[in-house]
PDB file of N, CA and C in Angstrom:
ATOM      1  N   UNK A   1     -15.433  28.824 -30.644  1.00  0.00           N
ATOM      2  CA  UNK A   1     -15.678  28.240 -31.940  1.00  0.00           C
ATOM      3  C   UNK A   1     -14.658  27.131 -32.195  1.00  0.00           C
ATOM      4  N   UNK A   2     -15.307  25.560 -32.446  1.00  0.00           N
ATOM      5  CA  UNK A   2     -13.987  24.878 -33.168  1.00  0.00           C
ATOM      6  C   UNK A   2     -13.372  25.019 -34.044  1.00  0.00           C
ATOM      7  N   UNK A   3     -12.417  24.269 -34.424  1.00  0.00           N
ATOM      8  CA  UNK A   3     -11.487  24.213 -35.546  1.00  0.00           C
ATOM      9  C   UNK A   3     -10.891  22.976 -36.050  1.00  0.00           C
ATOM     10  N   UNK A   4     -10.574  22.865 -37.185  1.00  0.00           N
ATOM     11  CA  UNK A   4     -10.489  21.067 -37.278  1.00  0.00           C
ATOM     12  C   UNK A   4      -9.113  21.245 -36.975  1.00  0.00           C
ATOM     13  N   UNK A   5      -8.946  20.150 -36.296  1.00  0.00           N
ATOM     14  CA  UNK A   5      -7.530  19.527 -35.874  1.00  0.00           C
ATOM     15  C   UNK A   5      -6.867  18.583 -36.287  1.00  0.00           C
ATOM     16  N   UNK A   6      -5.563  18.261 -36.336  1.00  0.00           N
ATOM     17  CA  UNK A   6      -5.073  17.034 -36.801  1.00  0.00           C
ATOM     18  C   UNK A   6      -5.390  15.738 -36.165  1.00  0.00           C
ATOM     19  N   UNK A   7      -5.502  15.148 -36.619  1.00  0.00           N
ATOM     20  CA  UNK A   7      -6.538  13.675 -36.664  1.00  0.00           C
ATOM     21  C   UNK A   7      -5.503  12.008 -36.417  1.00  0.00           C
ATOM     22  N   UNK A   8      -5.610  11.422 -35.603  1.00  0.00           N
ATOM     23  CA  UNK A   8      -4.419  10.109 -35.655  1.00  0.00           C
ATOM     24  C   UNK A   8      -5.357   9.301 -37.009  1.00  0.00           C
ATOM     25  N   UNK A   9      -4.675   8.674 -37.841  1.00  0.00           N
ATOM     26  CA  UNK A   9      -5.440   7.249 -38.561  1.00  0.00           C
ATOM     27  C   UNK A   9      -6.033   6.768 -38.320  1.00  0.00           C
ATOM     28  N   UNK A  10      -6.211   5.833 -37.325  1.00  0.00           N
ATOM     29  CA  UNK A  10      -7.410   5.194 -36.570  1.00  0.00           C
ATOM     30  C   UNK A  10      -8.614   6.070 -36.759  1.00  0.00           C
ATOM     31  N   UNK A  11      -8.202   7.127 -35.892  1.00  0.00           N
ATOM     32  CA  UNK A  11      -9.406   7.624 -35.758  1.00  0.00           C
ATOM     33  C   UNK A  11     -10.450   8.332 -37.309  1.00  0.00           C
ATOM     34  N   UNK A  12      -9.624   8.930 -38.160  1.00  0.00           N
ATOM     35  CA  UNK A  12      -9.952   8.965 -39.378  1.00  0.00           C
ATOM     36  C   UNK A  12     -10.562   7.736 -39.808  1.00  0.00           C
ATOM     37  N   UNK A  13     -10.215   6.565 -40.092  1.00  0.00           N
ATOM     38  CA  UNK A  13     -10.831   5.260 -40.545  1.00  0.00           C
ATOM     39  C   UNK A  13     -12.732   4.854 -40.022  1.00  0.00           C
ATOM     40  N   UNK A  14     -12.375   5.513 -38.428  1.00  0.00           N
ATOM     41  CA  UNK A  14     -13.685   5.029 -38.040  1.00  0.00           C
ATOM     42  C   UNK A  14     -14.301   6.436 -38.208  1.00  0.00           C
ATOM     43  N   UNK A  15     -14.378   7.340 -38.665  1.00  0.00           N
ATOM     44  CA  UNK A  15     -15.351   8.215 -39.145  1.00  0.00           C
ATOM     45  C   UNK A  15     -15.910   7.719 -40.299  1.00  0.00           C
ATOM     46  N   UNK A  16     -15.507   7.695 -41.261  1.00  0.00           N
ATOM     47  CA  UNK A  16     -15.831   7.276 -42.921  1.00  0.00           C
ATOM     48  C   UNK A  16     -16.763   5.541 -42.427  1.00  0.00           C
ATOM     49  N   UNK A  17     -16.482   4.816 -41.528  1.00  0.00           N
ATOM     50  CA  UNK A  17     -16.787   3.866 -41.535  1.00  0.00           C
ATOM     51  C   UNK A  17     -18.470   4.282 -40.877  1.00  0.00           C
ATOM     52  N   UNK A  18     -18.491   5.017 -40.160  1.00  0.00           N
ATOM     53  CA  UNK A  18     -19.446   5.538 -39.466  1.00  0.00           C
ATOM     54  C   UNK A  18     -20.488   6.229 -40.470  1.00  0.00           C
ATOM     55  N   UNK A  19     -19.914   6.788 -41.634  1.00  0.00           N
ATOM     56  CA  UNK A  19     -20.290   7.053 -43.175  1.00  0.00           C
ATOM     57  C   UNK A  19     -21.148   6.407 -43.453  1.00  0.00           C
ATOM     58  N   UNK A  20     -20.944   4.574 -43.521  1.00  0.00           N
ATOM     59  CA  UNK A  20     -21.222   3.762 -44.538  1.00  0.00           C
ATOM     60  C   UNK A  20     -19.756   3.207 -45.344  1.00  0.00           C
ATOM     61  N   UNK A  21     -18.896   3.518 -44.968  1.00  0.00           N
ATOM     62  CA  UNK A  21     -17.703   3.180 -46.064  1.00  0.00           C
ATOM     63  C   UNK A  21     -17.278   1.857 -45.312  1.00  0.00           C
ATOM     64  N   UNK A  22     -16.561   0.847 -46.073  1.00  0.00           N
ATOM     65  CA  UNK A  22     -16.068  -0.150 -45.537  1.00  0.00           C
ATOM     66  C   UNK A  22     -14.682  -0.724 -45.748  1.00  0.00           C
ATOM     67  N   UNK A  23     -13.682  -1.401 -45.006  1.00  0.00           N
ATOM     68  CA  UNK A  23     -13.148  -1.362 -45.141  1.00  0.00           C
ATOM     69  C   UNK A  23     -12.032  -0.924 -43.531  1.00  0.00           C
ATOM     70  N   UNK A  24     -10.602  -0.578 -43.814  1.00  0.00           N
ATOM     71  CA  UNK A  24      -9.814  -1.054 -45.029  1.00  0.00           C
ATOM     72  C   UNK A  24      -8.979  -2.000 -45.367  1.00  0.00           C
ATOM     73  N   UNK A  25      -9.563  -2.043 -47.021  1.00  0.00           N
ATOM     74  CA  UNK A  25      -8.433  -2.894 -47.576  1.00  0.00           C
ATOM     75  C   UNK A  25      -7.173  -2.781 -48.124  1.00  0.00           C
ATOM     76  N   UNK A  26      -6.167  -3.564 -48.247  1.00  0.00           N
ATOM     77  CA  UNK A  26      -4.894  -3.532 -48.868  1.00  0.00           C
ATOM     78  C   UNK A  26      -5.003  -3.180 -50.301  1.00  0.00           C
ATOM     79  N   UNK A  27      -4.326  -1.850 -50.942  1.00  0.00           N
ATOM     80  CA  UNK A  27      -4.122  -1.825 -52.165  1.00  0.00           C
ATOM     81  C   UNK A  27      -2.585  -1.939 -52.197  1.00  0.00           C
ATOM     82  N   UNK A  28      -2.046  -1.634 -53.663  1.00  0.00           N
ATOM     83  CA  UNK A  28      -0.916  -2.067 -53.880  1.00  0.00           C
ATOM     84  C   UNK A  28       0.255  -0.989 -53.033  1.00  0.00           C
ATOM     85  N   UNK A  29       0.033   0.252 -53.038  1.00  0.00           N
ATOM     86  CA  UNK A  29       0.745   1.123 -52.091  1.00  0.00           C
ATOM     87  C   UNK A  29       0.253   1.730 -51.075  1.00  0.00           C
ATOM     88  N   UNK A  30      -1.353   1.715 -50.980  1.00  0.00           N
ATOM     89  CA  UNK A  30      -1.976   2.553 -49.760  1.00  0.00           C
ATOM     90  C   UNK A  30      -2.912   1.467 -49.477  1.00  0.00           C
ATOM     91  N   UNK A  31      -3.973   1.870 -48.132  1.00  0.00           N
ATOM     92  CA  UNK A  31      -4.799   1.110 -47.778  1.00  0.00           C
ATOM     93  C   UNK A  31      -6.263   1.930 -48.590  1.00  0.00           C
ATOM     94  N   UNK A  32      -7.365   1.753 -48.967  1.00  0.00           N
ATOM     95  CA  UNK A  32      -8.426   2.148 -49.345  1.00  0.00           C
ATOM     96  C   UNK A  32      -9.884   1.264 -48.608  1.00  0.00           C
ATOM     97  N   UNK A  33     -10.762   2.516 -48.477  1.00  0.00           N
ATOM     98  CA  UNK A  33     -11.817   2.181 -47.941  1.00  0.00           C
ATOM     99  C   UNK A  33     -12.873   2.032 -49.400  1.00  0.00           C
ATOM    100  N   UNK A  34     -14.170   1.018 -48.991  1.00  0.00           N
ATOM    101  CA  UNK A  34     -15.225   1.538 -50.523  1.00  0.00           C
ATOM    102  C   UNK A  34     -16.474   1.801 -49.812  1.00  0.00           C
ATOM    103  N   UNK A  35     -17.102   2.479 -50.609  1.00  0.00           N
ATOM    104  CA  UNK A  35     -18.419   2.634 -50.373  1.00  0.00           C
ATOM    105  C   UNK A  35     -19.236   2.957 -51.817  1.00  0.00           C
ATOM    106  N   UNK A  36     -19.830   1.430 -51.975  1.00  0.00           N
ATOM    107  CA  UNK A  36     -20.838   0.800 -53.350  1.00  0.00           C
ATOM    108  C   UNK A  36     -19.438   1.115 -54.391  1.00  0.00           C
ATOM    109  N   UNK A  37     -19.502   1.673 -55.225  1.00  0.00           N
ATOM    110  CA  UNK A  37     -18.259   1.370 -56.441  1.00  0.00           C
ATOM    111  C   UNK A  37     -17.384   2.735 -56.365  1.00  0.00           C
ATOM    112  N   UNK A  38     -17.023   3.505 -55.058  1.00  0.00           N
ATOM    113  CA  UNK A  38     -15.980   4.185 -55.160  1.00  0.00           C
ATOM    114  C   UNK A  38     -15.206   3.988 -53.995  1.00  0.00           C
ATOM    115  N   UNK A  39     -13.740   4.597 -54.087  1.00  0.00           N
ATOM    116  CA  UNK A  39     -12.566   3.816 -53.386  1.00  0.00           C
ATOM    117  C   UNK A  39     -12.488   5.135 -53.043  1.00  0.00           C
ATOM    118  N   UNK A  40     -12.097   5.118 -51.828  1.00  0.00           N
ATOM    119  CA  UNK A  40     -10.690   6.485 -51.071  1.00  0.00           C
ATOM    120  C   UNK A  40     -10.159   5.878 -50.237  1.00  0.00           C
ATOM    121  N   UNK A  41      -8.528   6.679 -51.020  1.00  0.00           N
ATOM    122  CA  UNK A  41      -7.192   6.045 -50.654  1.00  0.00           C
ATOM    123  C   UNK A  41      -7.237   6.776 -49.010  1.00  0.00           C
ATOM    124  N   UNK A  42      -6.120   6.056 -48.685  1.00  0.00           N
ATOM    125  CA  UNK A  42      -6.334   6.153 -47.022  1.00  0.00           C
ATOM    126  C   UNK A  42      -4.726   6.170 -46.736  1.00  0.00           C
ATOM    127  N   UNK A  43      -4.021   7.358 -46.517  1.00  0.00           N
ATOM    128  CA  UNK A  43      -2.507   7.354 -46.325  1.00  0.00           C
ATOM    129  C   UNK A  43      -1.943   6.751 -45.374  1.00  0.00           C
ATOM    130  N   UNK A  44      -0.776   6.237 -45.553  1.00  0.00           N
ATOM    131  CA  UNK A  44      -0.205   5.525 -44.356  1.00  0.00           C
ATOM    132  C   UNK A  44       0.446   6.394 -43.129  1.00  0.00           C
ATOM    133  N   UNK A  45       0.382   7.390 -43.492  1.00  0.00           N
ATOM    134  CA  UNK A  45       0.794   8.576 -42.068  1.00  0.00           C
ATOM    135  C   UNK A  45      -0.256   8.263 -40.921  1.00  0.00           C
ATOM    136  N   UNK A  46       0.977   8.256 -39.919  1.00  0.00           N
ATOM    137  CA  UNK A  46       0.332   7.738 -38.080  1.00  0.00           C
ATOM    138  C   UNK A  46      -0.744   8.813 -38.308  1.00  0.00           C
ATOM    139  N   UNK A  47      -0.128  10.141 -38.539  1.00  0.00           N
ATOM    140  CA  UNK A  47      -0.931  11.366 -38.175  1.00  0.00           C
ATOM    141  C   UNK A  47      -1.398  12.428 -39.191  1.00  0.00           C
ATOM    142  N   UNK A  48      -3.038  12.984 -39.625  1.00  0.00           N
ATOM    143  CA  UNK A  48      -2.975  13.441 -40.888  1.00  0.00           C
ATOM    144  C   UNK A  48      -2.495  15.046 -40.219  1.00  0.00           C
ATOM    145  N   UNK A  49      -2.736  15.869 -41.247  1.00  0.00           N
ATOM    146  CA  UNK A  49      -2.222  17.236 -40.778  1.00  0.00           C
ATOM    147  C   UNK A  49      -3.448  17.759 -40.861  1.00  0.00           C
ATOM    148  N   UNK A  50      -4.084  19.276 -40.665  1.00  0.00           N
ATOM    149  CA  UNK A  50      -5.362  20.279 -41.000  1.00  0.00           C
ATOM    150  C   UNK A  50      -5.391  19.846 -42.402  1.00  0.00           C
ATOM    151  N   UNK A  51      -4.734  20.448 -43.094  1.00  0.00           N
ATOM    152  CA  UNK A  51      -4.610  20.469 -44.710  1.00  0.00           C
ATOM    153  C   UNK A  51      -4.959  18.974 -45.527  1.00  0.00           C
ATOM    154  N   UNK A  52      -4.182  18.200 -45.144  1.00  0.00           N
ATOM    155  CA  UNK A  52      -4.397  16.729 -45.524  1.00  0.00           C
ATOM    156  C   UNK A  52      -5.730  16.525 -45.285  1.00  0.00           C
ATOM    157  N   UNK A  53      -5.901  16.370 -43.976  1.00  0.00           N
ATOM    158  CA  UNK A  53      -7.765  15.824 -43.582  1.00  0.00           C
ATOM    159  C   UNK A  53      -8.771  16.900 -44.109  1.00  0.00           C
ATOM    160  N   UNK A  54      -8.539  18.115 -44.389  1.00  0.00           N
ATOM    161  CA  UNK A  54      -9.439  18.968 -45.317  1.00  0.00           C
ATOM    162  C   UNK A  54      -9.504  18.364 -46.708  1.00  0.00           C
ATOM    163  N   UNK A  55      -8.481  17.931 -47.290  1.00  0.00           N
ATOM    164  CA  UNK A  55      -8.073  17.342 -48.177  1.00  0.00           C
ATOM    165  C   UNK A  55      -8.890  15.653 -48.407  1.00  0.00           C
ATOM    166  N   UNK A  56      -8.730  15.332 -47.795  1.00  0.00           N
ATOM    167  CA  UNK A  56      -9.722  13.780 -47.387  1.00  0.00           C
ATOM    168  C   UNK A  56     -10.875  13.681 -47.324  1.00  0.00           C
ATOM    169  N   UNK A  57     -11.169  14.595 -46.152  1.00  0.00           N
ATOM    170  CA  UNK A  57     -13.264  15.364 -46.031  1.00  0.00           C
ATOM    171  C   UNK A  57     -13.398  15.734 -46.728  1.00  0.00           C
ATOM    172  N   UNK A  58     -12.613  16.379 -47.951  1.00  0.00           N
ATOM    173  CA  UNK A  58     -13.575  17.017 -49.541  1.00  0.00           C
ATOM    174  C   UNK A  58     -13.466  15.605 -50.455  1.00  0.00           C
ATOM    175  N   UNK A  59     -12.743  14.467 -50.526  1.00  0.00           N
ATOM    176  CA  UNK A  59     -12.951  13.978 -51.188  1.00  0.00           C
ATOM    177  C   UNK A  59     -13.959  12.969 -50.517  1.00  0.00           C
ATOM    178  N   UNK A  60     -14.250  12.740 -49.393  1.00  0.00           N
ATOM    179  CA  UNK A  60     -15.471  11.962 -48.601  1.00  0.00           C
ATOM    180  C   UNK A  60     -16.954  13.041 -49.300  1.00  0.00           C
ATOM    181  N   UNK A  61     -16.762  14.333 -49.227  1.00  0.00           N
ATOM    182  CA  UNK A  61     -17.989  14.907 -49.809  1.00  0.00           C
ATOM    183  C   UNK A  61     -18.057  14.429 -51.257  1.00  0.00           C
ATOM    184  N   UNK A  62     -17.179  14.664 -51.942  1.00  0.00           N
ATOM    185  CA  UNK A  62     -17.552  14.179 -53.397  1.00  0.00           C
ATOM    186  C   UNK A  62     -18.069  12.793 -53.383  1.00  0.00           C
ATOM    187  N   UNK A  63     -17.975  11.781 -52.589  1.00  0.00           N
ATOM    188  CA  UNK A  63     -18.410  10.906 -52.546  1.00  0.00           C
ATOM    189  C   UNK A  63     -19.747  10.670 -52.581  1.00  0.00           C
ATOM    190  N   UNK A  64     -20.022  11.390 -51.378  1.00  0.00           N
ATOM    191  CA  UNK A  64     -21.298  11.123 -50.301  1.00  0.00           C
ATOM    192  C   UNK A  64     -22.171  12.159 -51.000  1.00  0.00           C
ATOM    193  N   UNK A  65     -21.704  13.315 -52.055  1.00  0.00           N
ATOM    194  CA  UNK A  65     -22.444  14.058 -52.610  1.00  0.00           C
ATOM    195  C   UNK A  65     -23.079  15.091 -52.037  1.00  0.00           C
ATOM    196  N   UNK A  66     -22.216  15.390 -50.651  1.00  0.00           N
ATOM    197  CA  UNK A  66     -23.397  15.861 -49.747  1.00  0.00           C
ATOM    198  C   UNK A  66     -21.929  17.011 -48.840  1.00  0.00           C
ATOM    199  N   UNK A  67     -22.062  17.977 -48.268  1.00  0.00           N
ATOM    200  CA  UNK A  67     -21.394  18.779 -47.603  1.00  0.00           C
ATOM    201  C   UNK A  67     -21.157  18.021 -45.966  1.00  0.00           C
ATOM    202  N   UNK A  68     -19.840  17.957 -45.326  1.00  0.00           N
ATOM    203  CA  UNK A  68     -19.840  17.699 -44.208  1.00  0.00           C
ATOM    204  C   UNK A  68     -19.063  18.567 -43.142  1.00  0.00           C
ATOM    205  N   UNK A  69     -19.827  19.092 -42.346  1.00  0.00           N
ATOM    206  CA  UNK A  69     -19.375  20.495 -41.731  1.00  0.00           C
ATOM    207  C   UNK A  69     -18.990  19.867 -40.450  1.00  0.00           C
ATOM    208  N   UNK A  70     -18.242  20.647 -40.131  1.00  0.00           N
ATOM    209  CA  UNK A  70     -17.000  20.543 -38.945  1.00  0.00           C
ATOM    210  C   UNK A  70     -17.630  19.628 -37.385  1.00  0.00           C
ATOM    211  N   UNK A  71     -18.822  20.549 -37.446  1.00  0.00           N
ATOM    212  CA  UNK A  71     -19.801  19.375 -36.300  1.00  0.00           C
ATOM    213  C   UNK A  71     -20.310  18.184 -36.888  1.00  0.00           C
ATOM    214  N   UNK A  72     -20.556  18.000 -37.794  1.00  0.00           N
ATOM    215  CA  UNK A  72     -20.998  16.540 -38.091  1.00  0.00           C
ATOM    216  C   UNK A  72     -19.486  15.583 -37.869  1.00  0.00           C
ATOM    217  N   UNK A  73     -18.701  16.331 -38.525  1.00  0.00           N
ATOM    218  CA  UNK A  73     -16.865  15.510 -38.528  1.00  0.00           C
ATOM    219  C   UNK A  73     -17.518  15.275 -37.288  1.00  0.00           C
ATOM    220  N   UNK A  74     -17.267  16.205 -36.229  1.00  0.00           N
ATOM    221  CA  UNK A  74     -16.694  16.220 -35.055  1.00  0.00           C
ATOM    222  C   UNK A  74     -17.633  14.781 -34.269  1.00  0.00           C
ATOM    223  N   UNK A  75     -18.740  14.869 -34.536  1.00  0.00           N
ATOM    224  CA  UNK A  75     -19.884  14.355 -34.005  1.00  0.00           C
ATOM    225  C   UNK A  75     -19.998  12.471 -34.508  1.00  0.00           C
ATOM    226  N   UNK A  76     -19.165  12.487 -35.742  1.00  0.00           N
ATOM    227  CA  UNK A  76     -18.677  10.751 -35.621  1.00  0.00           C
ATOM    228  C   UNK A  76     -17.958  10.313 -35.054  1.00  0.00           C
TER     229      UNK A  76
END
């Protein structure tokens, strides 16, 4: 059975982009991606942790309105 793992930046960026999200751009302290009129901030850590990127993928669901389970992650 998988398990989500910690994730480099890069590679986080091109999932969400793979979404539909675009981006990223420069905000005043973080970088942020958009997709149509909502923003998620995008941390400057090389590397996210389990917790953090659980933390990120729930706010990509609130977005997208929609549940994204560990194989779909895995599968962008």
């Amino acid at each position: 059975m998988a398990a989500w793992r910690a994730l480099k930046r890069r590679e986080f960026i091109r999932k969400p982009r793979a979404l539909g999200f675009e981006g990223p751009f420069s905000g005043t302290r973080h970088q942020f991606m958009l997709l149509r009129q909502h923003r998620q901030t995008i941390p400057t850590n090389s590397e996210y942790s389990v917790p953090q990127l659980r933390l990120l993928v729930r706010q990509v669901e609130s977005i997208l309105e929609r549940p994204i389970t560990l194989d779909d992650w895995n599968s962008l």
